[in-house]
PDB file of N, CA and C in Angstrom:
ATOM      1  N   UNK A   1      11.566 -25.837 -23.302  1.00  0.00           N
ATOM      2  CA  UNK A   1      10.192 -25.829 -23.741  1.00  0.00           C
ATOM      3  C   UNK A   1       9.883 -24.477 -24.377  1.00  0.00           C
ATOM      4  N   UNK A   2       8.970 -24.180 -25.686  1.00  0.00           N
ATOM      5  CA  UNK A   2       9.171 -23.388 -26.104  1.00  0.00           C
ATOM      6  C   UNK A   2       7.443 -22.915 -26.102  1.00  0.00           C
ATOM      7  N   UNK A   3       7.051 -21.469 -25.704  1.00  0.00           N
ATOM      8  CA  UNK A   3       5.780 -21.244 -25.725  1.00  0.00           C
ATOM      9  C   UNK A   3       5.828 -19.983 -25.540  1.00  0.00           C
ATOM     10  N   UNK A   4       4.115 -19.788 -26.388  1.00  0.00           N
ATOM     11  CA  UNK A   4       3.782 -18.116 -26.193  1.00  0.00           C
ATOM     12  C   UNK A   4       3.432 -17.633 -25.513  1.00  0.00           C
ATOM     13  N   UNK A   5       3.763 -16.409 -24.873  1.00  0.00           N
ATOM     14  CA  UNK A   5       3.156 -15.591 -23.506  1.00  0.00           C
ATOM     15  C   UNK A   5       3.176 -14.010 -24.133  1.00  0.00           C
ATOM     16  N   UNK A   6       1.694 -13.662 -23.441  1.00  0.00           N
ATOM     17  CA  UNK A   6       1.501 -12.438 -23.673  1.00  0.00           C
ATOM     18  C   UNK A   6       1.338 -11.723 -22.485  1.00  0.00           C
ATOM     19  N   UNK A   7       2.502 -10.706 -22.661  1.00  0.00           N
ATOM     20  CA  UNK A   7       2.847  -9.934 -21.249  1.00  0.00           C
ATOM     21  C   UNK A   7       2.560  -8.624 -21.115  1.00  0.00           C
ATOM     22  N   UNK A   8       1.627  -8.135 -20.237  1.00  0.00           N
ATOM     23  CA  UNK A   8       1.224  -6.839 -20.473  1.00  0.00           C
ATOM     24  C   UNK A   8       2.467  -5.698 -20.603  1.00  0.00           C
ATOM     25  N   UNK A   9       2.009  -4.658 -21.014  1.00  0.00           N
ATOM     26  CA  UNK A   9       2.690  -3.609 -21.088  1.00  0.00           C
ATOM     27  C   UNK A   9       3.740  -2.888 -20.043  1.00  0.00           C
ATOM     28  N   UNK A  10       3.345  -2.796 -19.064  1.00  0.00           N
ATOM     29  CA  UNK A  10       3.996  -2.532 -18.101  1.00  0.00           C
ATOM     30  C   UNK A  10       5.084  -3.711 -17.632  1.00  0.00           C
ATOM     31  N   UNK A  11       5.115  -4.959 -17.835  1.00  0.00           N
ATOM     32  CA  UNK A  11       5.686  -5.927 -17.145  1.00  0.00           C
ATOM     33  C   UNK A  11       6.761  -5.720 -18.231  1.00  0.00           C
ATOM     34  N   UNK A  12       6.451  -6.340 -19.426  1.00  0.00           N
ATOM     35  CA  UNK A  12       7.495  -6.167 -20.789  1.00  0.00           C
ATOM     36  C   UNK A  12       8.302  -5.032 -20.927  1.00  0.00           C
ATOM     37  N   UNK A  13       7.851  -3.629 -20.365  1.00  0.00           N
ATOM     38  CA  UNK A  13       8.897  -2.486 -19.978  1.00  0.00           C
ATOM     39  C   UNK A  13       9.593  -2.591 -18.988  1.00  0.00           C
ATOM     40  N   UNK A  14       9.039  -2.985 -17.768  1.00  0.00           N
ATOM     41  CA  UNK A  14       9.926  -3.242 -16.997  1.00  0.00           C
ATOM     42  C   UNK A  14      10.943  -4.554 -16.700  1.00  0.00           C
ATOM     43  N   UNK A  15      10.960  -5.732 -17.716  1.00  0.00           N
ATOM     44  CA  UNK A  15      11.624  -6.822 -17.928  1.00  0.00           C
ATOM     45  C   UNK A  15      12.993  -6.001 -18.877  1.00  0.00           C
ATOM     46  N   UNK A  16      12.582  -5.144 -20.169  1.00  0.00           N
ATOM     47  CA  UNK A  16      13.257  -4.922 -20.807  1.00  0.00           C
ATOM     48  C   UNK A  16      14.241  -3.830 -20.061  1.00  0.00           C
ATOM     49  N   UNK A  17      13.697  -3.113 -19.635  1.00  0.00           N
ATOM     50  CA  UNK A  17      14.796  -1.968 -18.376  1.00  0.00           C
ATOM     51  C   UNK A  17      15.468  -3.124 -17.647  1.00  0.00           C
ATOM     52  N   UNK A  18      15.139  -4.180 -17.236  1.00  0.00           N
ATOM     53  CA  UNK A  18      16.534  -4.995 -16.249  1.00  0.00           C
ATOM     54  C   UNK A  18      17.120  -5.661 -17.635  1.00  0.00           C
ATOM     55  N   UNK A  19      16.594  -6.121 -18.661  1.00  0.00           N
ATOM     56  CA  UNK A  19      17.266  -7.480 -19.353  1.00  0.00           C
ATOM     57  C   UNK A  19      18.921  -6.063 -19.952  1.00  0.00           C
ATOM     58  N   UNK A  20      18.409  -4.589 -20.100  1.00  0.00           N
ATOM     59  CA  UNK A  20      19.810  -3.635 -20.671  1.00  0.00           C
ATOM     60  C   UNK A  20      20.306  -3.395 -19.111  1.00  0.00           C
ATOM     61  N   UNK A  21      19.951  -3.213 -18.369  1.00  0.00           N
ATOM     62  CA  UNK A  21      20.742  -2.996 -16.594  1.00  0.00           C
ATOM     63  C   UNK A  21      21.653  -4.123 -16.737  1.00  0.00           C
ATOM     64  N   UNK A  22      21.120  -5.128 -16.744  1.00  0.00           N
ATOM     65  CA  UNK A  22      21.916  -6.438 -16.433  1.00  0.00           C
ATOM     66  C   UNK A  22      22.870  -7.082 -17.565  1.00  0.00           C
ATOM     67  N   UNK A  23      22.432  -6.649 -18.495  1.00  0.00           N
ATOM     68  CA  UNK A  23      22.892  -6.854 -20.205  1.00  0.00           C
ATOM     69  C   UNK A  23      22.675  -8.717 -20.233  1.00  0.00           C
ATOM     70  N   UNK A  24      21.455  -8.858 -20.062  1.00  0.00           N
ATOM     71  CA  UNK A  24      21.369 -10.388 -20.257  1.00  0.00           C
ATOM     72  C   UNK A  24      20.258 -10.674 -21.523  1.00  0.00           C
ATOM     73  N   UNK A  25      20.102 -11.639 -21.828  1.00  0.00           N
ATOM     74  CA  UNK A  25      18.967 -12.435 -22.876  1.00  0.00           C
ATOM     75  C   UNK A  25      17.909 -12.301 -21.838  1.00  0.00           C
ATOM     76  N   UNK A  26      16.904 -12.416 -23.098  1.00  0.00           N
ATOM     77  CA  UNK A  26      15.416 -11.992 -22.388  1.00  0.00           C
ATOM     78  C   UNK A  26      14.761 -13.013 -21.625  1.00  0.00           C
ATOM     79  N   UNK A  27      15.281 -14.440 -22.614  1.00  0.00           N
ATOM     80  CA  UNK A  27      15.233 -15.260 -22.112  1.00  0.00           C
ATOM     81  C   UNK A  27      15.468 -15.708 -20.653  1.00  0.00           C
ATOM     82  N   UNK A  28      16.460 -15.894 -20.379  1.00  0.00           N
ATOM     83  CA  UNK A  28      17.535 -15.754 -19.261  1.00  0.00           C
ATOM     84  C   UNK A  28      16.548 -14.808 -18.010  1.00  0.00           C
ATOM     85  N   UNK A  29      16.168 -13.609 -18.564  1.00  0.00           N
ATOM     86  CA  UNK A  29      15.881 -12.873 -17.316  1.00  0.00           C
ATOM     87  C   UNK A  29      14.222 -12.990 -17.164  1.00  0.00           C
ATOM     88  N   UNK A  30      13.841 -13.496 -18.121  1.00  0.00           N
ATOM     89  CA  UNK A  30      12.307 -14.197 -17.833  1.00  0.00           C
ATOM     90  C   UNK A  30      12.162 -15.219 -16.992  1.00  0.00           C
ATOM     91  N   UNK A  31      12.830 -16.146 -17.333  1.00  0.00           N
ATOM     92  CA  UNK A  31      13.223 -17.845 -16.248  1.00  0.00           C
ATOM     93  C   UNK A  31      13.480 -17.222 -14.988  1.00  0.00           C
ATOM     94  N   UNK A  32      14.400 -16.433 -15.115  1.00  0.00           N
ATOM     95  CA  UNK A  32      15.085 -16.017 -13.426  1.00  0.00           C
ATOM     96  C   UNK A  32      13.577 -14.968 -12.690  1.00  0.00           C
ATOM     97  N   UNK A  33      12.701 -14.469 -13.228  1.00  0.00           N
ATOM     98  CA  UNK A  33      12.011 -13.816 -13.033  1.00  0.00           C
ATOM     99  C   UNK A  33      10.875 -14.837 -12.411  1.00  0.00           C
ATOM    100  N   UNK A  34      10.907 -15.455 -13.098  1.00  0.00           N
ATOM    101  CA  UNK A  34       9.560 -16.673 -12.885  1.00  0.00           C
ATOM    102  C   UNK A  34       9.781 -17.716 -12.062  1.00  0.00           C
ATOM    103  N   UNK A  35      11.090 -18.097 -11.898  1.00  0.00           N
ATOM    104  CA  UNK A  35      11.712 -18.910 -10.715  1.00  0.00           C
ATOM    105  C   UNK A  35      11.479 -18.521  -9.067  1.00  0.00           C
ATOM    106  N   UNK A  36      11.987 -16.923  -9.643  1.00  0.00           N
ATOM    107  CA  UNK A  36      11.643 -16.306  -8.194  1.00  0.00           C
ATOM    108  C   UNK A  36      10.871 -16.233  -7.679  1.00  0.00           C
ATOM    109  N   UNK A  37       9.516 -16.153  -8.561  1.00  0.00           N
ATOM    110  CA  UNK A  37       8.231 -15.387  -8.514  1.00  0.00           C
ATOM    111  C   UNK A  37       7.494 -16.711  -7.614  1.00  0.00           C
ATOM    112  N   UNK A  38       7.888 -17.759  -8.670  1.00  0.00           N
ATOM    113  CA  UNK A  38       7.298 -19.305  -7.983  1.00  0.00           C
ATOM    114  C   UNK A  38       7.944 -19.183  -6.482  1.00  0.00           C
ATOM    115  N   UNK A  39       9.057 -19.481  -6.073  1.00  0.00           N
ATOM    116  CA  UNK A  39       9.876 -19.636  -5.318  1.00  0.00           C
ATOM    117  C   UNK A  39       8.663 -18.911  -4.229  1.00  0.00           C
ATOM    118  N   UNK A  40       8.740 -17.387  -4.646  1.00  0.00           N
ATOM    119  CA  UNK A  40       7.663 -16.769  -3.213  1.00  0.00           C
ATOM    120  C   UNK A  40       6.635 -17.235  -3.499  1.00  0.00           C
ATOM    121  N   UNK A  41       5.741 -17.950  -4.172  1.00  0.00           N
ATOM    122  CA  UNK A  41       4.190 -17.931  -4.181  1.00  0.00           C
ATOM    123  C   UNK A  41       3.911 -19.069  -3.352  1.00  0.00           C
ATOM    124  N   UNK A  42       5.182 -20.142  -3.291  1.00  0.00           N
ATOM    125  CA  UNK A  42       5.080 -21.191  -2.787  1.00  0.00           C
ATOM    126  C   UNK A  42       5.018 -21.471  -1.394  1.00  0.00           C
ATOM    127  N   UNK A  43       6.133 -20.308  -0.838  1.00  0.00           N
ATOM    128  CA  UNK A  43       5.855 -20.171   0.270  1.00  0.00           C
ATOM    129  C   UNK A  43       5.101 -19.482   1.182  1.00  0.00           C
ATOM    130  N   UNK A  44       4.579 -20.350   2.574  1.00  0.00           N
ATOM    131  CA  UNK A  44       3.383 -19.350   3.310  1.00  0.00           C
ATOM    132  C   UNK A  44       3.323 -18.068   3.033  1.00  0.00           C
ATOM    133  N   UNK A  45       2.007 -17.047   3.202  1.00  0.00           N
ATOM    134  CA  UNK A  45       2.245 -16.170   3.274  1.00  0.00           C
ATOM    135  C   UNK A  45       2.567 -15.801   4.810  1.00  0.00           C
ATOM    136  N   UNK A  46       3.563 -14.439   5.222  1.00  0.00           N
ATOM    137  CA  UNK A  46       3.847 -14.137   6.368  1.00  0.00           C
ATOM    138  C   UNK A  46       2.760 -13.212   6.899  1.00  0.00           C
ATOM    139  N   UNK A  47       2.344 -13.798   7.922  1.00  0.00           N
ATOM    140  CA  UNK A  47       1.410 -12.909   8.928  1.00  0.00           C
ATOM    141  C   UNK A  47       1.869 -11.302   8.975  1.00  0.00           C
ATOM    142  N   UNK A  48       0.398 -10.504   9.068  1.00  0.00           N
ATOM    143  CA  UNK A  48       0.478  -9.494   9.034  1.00  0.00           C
ATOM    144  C   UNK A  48       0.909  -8.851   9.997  1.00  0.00           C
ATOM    145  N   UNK A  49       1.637  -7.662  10.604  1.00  0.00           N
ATOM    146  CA  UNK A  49       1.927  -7.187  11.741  1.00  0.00           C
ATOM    147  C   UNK A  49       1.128  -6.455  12.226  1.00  0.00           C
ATOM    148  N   UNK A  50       0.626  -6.923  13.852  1.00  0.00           N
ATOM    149  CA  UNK A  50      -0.022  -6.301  14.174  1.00  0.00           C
ATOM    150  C   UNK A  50      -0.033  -5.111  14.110  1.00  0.00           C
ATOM    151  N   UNK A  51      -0.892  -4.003  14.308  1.00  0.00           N
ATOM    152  CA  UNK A  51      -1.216  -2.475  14.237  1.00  0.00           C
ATOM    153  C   UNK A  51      -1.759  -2.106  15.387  1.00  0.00           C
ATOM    154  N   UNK A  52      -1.070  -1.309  15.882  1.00  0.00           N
ATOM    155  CA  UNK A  52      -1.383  -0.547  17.078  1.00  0.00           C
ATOM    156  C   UNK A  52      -0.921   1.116  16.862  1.00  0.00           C
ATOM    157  N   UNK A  53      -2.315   1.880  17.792  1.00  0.00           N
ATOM    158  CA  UNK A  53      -1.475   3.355  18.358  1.00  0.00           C
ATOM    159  C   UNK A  53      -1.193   3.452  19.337  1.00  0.00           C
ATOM    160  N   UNK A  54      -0.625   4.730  19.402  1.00  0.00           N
ATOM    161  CA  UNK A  54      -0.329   5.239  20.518  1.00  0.00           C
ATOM    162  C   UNK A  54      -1.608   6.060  21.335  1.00  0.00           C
ATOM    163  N   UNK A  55      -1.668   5.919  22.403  1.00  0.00           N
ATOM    164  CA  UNK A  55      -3.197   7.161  22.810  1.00  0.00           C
ATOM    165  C   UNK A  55      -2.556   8.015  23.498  1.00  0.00           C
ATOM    166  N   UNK A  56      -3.045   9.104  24.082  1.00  0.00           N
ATOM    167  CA  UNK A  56      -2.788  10.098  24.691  1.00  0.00           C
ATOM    168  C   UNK A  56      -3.800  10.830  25.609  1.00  0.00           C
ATOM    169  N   UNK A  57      -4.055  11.571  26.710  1.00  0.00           N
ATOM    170  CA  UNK A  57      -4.580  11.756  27.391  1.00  0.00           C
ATOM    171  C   UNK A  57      -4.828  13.244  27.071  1.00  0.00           C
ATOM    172  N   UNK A  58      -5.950  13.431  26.476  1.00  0.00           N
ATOM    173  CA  UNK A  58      -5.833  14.707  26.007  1.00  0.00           C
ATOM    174  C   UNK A  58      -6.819  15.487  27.322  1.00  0.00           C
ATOM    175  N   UNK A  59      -6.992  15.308  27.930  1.00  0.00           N
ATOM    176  CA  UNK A  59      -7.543  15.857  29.608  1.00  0.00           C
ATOM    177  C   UNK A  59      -9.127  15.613  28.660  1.00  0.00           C
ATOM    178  N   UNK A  60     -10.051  16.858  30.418  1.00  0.00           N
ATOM    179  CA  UNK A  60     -11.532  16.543  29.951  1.00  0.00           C
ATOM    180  C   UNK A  60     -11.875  17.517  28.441  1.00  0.00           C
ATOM    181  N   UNK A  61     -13.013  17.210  28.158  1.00  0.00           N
ATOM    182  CA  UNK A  61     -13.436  18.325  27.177  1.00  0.00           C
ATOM    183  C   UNK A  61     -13.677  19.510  27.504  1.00  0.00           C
ATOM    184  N   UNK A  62     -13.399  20.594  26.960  1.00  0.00           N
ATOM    185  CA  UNK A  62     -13.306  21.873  27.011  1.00  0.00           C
ATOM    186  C   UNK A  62     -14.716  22.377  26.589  1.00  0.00           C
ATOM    187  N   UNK A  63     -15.658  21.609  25.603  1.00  0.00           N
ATOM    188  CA  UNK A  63     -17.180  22.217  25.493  1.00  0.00           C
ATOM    189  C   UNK A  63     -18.149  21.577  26.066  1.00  0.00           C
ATOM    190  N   UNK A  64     -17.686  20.725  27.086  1.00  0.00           N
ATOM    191  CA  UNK A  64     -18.797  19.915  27.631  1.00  0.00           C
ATOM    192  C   UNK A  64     -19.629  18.857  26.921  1.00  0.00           C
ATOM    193  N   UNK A  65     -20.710  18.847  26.994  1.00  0.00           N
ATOM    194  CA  UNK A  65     -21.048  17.608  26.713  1.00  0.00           C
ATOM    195  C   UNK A  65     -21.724  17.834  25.571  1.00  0.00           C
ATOM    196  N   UNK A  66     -21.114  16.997  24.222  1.00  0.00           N
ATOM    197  CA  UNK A  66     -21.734  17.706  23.041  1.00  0.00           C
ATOM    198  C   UNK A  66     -22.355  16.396  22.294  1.00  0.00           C
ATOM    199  N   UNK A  67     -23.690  16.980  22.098  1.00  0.00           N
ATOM    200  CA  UNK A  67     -24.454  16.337  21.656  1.00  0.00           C
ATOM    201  C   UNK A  67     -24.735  15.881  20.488  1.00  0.00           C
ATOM    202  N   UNK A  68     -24.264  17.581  19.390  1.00  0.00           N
ATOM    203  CA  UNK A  68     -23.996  17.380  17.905  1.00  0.00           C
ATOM    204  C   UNK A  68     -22.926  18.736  17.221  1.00  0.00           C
ATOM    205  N   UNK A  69     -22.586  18.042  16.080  1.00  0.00           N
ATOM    206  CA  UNK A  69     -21.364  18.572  15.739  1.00  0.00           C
ATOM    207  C   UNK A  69     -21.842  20.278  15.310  1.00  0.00           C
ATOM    208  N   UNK A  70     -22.689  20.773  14.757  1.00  0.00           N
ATOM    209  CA  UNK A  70     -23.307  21.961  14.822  1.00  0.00           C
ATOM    210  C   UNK A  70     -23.465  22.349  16.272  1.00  0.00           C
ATOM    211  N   UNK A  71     -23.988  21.791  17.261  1.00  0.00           N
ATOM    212  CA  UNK A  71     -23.935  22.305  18.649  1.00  0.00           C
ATOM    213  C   UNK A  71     -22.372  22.539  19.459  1.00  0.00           C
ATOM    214  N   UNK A  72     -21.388  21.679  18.946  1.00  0.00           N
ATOM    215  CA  UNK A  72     -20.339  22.120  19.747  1.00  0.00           C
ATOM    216  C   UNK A  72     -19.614  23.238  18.338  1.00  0.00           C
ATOM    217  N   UNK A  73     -19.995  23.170  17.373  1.00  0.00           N
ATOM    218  CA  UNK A  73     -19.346  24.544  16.676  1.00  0.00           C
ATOM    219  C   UNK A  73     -19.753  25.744  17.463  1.00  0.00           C
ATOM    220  N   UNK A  74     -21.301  25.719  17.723  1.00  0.00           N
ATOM    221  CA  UNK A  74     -21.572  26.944  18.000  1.00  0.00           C
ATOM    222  C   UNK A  74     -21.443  27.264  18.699  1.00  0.00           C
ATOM    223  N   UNK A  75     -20.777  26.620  20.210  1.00  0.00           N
ATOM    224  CA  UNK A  75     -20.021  26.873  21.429  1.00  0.00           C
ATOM    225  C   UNK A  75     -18.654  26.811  21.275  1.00  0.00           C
ATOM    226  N   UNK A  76     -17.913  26.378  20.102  1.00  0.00           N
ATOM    227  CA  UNK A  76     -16.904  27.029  20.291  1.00  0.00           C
ATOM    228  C   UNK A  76     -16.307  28.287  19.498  1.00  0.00           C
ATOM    229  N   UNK A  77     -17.192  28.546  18.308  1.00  0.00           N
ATOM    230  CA  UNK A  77     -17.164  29.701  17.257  1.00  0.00           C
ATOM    231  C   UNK A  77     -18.096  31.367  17.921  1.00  0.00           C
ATOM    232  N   UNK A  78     -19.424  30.416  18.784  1.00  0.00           N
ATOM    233  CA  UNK A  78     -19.988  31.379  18.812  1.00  0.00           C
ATOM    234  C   UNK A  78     -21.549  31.509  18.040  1.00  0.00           C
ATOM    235  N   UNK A  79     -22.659  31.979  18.588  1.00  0.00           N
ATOM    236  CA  UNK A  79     -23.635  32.227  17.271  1.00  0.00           C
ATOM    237  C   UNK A  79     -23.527  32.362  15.552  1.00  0.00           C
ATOM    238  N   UNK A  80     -22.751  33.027  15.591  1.00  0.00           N
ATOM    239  CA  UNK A  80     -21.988  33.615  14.360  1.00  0.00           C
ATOM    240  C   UNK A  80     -20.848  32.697  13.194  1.00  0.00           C
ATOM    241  N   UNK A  81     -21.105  31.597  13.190  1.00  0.00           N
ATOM    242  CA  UNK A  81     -20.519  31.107  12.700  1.00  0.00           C
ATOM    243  C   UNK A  81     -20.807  30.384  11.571  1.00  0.00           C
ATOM    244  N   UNK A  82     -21.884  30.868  10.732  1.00  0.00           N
ATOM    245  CA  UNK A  82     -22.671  30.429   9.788  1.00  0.00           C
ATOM    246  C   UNK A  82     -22.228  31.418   8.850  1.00  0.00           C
TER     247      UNK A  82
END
């Protein structure tokens, strides 16, 4: 089947860098490109992996009980920290 496709810039550079790697027709490495491409779209997508951290016990707080982020600067810098 014979038809026109307009392939952005980036895709057409990077088709043409494999079609000289591979030394094949453009042809050839378009089909195989698009076969594949189908091949994954078709199938499920795979679940994401869960995400987890790690925690750590960083003991109690060292400025007590801080109310706002200017208030525990200035207990731990000092008055002077402006």
């Amino acid at each position: 089947m014979r038809t026109t496709l307009t392939l952005d810039d980036d895709v057409a550079a990077a088709l043409n860098r494999l079609r000289r790697e591979r030394d094949v027709p453009f042809r050839a490495l378009v089909n195989d490109a698009l076969r594949r491409g189908l091949k994954e779209l078709r199938e499920p997508a795979r679940p994401a992996r869960r995400f987890s951290t790690l925690t750590a016990d960083l003991g109690p707080c060292l400025l007590g009980d801080i109310v706002s982020a200017s208030e525990a600067i200035e207990q731990a810098e000092g008055p002077w920290h402006r």
